[in-house]
PDB file of N, CA and C in Angstrom:
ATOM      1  N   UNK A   1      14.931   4.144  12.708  1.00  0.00           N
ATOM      2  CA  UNK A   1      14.062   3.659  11.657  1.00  0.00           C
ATOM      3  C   UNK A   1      13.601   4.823  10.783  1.00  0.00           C
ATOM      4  N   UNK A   2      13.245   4.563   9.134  1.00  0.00           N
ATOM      5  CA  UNK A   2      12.716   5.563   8.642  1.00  0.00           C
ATOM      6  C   UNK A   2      11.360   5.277   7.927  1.00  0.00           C
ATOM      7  N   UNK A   3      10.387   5.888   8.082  1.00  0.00           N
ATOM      8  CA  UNK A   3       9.307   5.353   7.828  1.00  0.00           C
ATOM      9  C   UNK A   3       8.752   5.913   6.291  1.00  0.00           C
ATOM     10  N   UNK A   4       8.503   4.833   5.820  1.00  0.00           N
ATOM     11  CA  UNK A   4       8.037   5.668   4.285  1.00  0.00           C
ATOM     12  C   UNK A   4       6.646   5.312   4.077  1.00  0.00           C
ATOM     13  N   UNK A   5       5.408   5.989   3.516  1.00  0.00           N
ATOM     14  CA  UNK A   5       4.363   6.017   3.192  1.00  0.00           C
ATOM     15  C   UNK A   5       4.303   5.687   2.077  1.00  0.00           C
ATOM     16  N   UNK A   6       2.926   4.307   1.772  1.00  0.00           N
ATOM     17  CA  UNK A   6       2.068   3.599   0.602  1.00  0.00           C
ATOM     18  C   UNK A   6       1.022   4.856   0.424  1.00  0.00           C
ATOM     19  N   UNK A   7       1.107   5.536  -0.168  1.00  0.00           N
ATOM     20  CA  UNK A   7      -0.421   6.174  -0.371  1.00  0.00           C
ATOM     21  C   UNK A   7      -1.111   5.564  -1.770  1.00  0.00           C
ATOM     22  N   UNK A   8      -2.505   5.911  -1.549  1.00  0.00           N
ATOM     23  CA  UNK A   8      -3.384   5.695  -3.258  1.00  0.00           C
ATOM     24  C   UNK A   8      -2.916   6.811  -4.100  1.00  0.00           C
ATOM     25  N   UNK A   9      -2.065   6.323  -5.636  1.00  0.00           N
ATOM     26  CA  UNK A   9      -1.999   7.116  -6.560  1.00  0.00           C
ATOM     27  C   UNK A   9      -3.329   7.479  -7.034  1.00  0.00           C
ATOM     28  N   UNK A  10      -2.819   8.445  -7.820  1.00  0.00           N
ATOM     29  CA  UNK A  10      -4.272   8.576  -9.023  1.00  0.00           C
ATOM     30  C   UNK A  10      -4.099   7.020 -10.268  1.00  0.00           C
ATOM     31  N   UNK A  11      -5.794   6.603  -9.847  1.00  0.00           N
ATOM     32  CA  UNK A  11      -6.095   5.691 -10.866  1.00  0.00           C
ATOM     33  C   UNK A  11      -6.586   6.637 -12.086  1.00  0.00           C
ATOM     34  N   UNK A  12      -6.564   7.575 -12.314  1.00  0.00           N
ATOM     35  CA  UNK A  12      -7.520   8.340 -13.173  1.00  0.00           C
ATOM     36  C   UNK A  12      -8.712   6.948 -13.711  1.00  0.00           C
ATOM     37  N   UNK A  13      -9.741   6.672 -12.779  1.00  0.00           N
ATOM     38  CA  UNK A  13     -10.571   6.033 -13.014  1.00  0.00           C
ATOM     39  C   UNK A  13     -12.047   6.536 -12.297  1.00  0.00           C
ATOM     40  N   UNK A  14     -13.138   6.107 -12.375  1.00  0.00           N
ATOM     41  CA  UNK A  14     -14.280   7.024 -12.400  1.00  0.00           C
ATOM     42  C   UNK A  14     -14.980   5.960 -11.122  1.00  0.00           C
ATOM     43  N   UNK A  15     -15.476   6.093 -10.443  1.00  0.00           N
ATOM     44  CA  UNK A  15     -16.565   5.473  -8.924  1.00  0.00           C
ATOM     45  C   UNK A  15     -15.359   5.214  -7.730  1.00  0.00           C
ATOM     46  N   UNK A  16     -16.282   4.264  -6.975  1.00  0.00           N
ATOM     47  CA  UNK A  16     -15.533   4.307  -5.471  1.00  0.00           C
ATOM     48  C   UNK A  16     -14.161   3.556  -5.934  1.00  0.00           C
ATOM     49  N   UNK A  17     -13.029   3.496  -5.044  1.00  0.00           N
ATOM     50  CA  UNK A  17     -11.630   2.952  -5.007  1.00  0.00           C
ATOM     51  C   UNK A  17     -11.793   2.149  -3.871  1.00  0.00           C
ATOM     52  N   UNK A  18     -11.370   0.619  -4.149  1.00  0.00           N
ATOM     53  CA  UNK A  18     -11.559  -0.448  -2.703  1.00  0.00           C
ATOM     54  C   UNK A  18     -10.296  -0.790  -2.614  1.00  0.00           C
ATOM     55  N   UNK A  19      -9.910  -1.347  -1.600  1.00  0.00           N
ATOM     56  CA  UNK A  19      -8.454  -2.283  -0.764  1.00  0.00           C
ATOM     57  C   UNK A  19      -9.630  -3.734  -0.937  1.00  0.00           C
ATOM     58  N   UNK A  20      -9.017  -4.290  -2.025  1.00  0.00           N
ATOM     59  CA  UNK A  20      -9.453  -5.607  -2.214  1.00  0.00           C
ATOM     60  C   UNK A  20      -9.161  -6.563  -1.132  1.00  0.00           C
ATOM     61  N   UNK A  21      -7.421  -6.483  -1.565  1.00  0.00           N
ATOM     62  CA  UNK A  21      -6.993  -7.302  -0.483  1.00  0.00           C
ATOM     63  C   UNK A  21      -5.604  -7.004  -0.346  1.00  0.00           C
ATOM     64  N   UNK A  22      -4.954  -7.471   1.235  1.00  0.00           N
ATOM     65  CA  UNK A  22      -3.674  -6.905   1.900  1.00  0.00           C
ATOM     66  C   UNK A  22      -3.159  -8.040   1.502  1.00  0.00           C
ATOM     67  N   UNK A  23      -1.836  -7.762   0.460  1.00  0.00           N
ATOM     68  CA  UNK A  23      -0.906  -9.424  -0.082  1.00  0.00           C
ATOM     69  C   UNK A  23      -0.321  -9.721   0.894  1.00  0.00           C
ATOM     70  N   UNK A  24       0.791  -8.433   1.825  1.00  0.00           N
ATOM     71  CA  UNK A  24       1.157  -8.749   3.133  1.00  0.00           C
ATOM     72  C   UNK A  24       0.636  -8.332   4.656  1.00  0.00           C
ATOM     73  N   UNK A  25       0.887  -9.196   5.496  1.00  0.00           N
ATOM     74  CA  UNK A  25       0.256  -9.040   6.912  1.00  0.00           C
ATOM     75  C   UNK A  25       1.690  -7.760   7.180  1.00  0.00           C
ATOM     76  N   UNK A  26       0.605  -6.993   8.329  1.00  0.00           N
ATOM     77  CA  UNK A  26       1.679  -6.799   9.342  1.00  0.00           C
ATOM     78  C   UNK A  26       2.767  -6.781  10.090  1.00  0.00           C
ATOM     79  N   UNK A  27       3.890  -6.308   9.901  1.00  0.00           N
ATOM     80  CA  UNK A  27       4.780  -7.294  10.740  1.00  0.00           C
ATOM     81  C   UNK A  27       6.176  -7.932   9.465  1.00  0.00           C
ATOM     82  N   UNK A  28       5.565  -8.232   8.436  1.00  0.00           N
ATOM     83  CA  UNK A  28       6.276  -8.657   7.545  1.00  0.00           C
ATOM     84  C   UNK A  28       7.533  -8.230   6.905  1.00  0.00           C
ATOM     85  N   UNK A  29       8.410  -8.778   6.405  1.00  0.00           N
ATOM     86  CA  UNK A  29       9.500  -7.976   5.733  1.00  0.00           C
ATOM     87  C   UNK A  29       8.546  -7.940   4.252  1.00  0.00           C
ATOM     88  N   UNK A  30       9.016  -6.841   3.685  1.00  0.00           N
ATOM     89  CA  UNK A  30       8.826  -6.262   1.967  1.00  0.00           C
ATOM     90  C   UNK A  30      10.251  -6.114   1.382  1.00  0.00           C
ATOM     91  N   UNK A  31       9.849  -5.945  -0.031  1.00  0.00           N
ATOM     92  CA  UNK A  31      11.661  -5.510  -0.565  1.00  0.00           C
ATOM     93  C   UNK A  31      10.901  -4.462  -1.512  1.00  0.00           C
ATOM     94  N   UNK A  32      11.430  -3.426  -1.750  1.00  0.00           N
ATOM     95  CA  UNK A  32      11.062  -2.413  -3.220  1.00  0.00           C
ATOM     96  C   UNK A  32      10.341  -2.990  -4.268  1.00  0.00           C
ATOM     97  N   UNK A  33       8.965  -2.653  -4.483  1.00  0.00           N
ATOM     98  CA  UNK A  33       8.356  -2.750  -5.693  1.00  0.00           C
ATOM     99  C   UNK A  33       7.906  -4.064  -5.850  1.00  0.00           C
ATOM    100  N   UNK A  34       7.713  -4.826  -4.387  1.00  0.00           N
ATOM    101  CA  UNK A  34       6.978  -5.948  -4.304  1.00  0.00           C
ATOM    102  C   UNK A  34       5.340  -5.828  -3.932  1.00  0.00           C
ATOM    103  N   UNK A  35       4.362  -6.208  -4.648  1.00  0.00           N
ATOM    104  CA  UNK A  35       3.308  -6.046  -4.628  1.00  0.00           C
ATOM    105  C   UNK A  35       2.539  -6.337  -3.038  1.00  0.00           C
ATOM    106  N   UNK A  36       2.121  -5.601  -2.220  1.00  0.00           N
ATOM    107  CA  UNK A  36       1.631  -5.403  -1.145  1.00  0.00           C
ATOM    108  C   UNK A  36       0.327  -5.400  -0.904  1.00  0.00           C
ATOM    109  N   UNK A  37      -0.502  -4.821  -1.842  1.00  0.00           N
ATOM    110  CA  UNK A  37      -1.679  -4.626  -1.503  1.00  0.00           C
ATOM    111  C   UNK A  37      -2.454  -4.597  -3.268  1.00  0.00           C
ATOM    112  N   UNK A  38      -4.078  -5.163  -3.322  1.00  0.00           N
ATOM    113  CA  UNK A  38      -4.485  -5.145  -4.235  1.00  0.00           C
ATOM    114  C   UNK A  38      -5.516  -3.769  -4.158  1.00  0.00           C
ATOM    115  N   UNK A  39      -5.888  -3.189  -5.444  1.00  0.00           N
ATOM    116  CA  UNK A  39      -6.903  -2.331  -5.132  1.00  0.00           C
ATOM    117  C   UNK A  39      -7.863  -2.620  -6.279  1.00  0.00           C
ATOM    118  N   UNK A  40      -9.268  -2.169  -5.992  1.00  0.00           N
ATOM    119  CA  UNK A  40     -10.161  -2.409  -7.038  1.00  0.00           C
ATOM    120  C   UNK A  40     -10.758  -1.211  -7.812  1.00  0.00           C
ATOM    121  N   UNK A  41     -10.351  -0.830  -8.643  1.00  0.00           N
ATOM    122  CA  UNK A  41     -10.788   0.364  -8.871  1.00  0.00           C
ATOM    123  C   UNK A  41     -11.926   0.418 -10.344  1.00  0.00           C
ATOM    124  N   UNK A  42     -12.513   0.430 -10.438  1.00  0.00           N
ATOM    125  CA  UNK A  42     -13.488   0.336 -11.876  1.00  0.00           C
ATOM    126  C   UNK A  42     -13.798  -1.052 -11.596  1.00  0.00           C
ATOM    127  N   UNK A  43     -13.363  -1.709 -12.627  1.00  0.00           N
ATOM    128  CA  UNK A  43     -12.953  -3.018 -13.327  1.00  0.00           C
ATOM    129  C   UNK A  43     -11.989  -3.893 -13.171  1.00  0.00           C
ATOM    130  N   UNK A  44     -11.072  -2.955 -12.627  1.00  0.00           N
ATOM    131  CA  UNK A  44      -9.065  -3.280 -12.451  1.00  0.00           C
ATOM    132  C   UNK A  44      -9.391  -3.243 -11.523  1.00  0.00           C
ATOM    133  N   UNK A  45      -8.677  -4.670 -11.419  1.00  0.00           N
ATOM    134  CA  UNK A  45      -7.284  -4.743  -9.846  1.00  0.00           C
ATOM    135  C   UNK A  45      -5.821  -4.341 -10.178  1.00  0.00           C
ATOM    136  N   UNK A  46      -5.534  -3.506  -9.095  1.00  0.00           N
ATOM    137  CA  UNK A  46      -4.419  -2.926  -9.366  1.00  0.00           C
ATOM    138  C   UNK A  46      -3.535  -3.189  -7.989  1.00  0.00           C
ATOM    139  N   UNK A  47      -2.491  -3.823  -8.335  1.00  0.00           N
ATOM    140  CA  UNK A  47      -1.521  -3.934  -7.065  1.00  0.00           C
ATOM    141  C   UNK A  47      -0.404  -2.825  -7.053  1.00  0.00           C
ATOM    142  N   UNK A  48      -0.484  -2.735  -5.796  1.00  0.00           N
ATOM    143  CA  UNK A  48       0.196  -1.438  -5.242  1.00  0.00           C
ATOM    144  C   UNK A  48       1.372  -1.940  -4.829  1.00  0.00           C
ATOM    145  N   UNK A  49       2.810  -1.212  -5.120  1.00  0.00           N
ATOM    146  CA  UNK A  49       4.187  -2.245  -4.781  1.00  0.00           C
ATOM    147  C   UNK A  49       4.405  -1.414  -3.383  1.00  0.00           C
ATOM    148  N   UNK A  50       5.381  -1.926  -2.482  1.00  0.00           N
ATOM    149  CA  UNK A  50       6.109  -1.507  -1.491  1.00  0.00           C
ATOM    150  C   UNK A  50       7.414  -0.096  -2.023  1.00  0.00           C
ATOM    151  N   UNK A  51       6.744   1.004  -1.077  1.00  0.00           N
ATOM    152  CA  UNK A  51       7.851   2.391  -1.870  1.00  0.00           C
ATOM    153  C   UNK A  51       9.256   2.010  -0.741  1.00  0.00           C
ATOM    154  N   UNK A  52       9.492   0.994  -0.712  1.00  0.00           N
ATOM    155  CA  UNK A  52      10.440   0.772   0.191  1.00  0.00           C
ATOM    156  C   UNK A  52      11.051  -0.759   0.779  1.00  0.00           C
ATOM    157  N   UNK A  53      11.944  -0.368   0.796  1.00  0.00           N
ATOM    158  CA  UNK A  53      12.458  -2.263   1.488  1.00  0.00           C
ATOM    159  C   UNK A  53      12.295  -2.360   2.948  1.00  0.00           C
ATOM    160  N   UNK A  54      11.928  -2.927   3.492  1.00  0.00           N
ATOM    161  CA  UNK A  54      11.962  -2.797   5.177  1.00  0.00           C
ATOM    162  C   UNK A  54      10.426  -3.729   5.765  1.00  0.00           C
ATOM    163  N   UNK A  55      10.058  -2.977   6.855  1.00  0.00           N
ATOM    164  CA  UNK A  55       8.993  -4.343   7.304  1.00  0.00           C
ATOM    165  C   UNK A  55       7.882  -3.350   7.283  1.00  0.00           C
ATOM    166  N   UNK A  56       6.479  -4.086   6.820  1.00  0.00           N
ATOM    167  CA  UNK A  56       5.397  -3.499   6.734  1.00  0.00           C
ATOM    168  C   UNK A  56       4.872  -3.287   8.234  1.00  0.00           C
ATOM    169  N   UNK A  57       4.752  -1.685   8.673  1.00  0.00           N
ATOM    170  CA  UNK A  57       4.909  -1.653  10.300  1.00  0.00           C
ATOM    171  C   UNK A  57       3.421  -1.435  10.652  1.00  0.00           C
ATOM    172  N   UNK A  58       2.580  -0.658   9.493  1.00  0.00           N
ATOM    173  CA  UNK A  58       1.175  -0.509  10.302  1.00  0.00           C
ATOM    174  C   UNK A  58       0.284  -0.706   8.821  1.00  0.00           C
ATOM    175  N   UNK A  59      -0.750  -1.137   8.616  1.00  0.00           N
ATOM    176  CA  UNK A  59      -1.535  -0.906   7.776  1.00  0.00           C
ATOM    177  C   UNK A  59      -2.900  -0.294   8.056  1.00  0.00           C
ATOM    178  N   UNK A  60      -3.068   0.910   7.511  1.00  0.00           N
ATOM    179  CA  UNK A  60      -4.128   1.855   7.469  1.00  0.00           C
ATOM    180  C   UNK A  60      -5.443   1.849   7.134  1.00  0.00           C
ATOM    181  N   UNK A  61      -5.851   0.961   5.906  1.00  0.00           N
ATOM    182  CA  UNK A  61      -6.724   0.525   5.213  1.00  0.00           C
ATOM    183  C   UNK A  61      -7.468  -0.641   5.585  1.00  0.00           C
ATOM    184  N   UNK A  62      -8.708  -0.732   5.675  1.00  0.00           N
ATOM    185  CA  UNK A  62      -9.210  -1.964   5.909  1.00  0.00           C
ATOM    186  C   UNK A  62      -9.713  -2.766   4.129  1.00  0.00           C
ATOM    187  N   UNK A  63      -9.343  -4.456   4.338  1.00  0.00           N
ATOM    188  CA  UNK A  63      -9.745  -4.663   3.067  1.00  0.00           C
ATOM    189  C   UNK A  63     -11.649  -4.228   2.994  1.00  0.00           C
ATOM    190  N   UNK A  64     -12.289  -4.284   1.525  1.00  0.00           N
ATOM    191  CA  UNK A  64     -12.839  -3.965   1.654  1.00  0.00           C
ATOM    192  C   UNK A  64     -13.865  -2.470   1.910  1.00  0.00           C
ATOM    193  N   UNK A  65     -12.587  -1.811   2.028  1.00  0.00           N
ATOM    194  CA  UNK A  65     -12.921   0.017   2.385  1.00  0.00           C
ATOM    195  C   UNK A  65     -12.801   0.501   1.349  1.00  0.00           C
ATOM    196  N   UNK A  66     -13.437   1.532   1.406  1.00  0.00           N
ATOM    197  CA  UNK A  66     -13.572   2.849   0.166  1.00  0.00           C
ATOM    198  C   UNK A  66     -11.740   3.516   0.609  1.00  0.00           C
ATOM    199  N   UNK A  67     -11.215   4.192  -0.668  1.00  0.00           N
ATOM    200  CA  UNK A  67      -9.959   4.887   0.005  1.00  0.00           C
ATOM    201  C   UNK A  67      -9.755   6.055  -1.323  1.00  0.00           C
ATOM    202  N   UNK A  68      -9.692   7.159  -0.817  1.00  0.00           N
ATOM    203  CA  UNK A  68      -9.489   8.273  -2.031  1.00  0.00           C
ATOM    204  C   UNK A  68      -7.600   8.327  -2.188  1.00  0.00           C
ATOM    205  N   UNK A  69      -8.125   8.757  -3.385  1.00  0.00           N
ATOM    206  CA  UNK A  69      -6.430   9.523  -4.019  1.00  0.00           C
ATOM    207  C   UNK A  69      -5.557  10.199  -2.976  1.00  0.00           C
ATOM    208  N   UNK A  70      -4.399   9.514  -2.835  1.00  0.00           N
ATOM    209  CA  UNK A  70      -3.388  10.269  -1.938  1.00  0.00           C
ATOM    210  C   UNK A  70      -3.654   9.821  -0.528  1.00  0.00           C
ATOM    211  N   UNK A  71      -4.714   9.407  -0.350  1.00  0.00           N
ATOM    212  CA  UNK A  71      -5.012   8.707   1.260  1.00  0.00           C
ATOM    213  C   UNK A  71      -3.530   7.367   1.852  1.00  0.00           C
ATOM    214  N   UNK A  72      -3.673   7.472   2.876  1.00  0.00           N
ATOM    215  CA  UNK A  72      -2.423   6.644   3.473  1.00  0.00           C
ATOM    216  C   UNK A  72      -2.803   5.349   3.893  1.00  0.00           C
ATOM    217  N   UNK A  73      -2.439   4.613   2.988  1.00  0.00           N
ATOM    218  CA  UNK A  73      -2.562   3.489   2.969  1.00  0.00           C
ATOM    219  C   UNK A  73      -1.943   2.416   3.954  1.00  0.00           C
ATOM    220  N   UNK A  74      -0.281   2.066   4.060  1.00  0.00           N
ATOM    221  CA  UNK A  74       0.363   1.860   4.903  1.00  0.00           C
ATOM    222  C   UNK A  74       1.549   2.498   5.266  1.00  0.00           C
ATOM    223  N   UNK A  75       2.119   1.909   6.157  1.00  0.00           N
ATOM    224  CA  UNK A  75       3.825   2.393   6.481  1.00  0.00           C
ATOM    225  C   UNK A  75       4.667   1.148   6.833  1.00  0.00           C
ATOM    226  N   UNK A  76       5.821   1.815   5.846  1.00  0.00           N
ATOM    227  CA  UNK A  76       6.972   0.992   5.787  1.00  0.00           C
ATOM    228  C   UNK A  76       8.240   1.577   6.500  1.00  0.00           C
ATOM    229  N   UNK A  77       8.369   0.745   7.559  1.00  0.00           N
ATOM    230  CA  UNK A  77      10.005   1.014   8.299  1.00  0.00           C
ATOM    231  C   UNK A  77      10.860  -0.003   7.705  1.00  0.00           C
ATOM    232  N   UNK A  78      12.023   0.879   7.209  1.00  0.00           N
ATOM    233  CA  UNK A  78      13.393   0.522   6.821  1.00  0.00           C
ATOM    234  C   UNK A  78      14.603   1.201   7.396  1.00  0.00           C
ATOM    235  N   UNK A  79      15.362   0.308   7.776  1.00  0.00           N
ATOM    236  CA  UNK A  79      16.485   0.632   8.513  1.00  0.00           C
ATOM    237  C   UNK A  79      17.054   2.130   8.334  1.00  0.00           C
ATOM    238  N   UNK A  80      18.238   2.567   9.077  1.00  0.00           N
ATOM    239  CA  UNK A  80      18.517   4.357   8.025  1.00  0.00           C
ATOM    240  C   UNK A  80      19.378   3.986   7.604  1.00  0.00           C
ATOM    241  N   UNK A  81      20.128   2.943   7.137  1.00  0.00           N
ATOM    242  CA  UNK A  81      20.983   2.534   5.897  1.00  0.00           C
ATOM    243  C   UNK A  81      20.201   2.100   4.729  1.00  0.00           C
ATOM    244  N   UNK A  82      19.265   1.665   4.827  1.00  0.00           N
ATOM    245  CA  UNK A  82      18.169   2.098   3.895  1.00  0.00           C
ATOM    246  C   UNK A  82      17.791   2.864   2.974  1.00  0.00           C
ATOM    247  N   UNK A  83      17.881   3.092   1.724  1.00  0.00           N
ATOM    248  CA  UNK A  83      17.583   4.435   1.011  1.00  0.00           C
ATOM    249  C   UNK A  83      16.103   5.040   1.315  1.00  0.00           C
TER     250      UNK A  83
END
């Protein structure tokens, strides 16, 4: 398996950063650049896509939590034929 990391980009936006809400559970298959997780940042909700095709293996974040820039959000295992 190869595991790839969701982290928080920079919102270049100003107060706390929340995990609104998790689009997928645990456990789930994802495909590339499918929206996974919402975040609240200012004003915006901003959905965060999957950096990877494979199954969402752990999620890091609780909804509801504060989460800074670059923090690790979840992990995605995809096969190693997988890019």
């Amino acid at each position: 398996m190869r595991r790839h990391e969701l982290t928080l980009p920079d919102l270049a936006v100003e107060g706390p950063i929340t995990v609104s809400l998790w689009l997928v559970e645990p456990g789930s298959d994802v495909t590339e650049d499918e929206p996974v997780v919402e975040i609240l940042a200012g004003n915006a909700v901003v959905d965060l896509p999957a950096t990877a095709s494979g199954r969402l293996a752990e999620v890091l974040a609780a909804e509801d939590g504060v989460v800074e820039v670059g923090q690790l959000l979840a992990v995605i295992e995809a096969d190693e034929d997988e890019p």
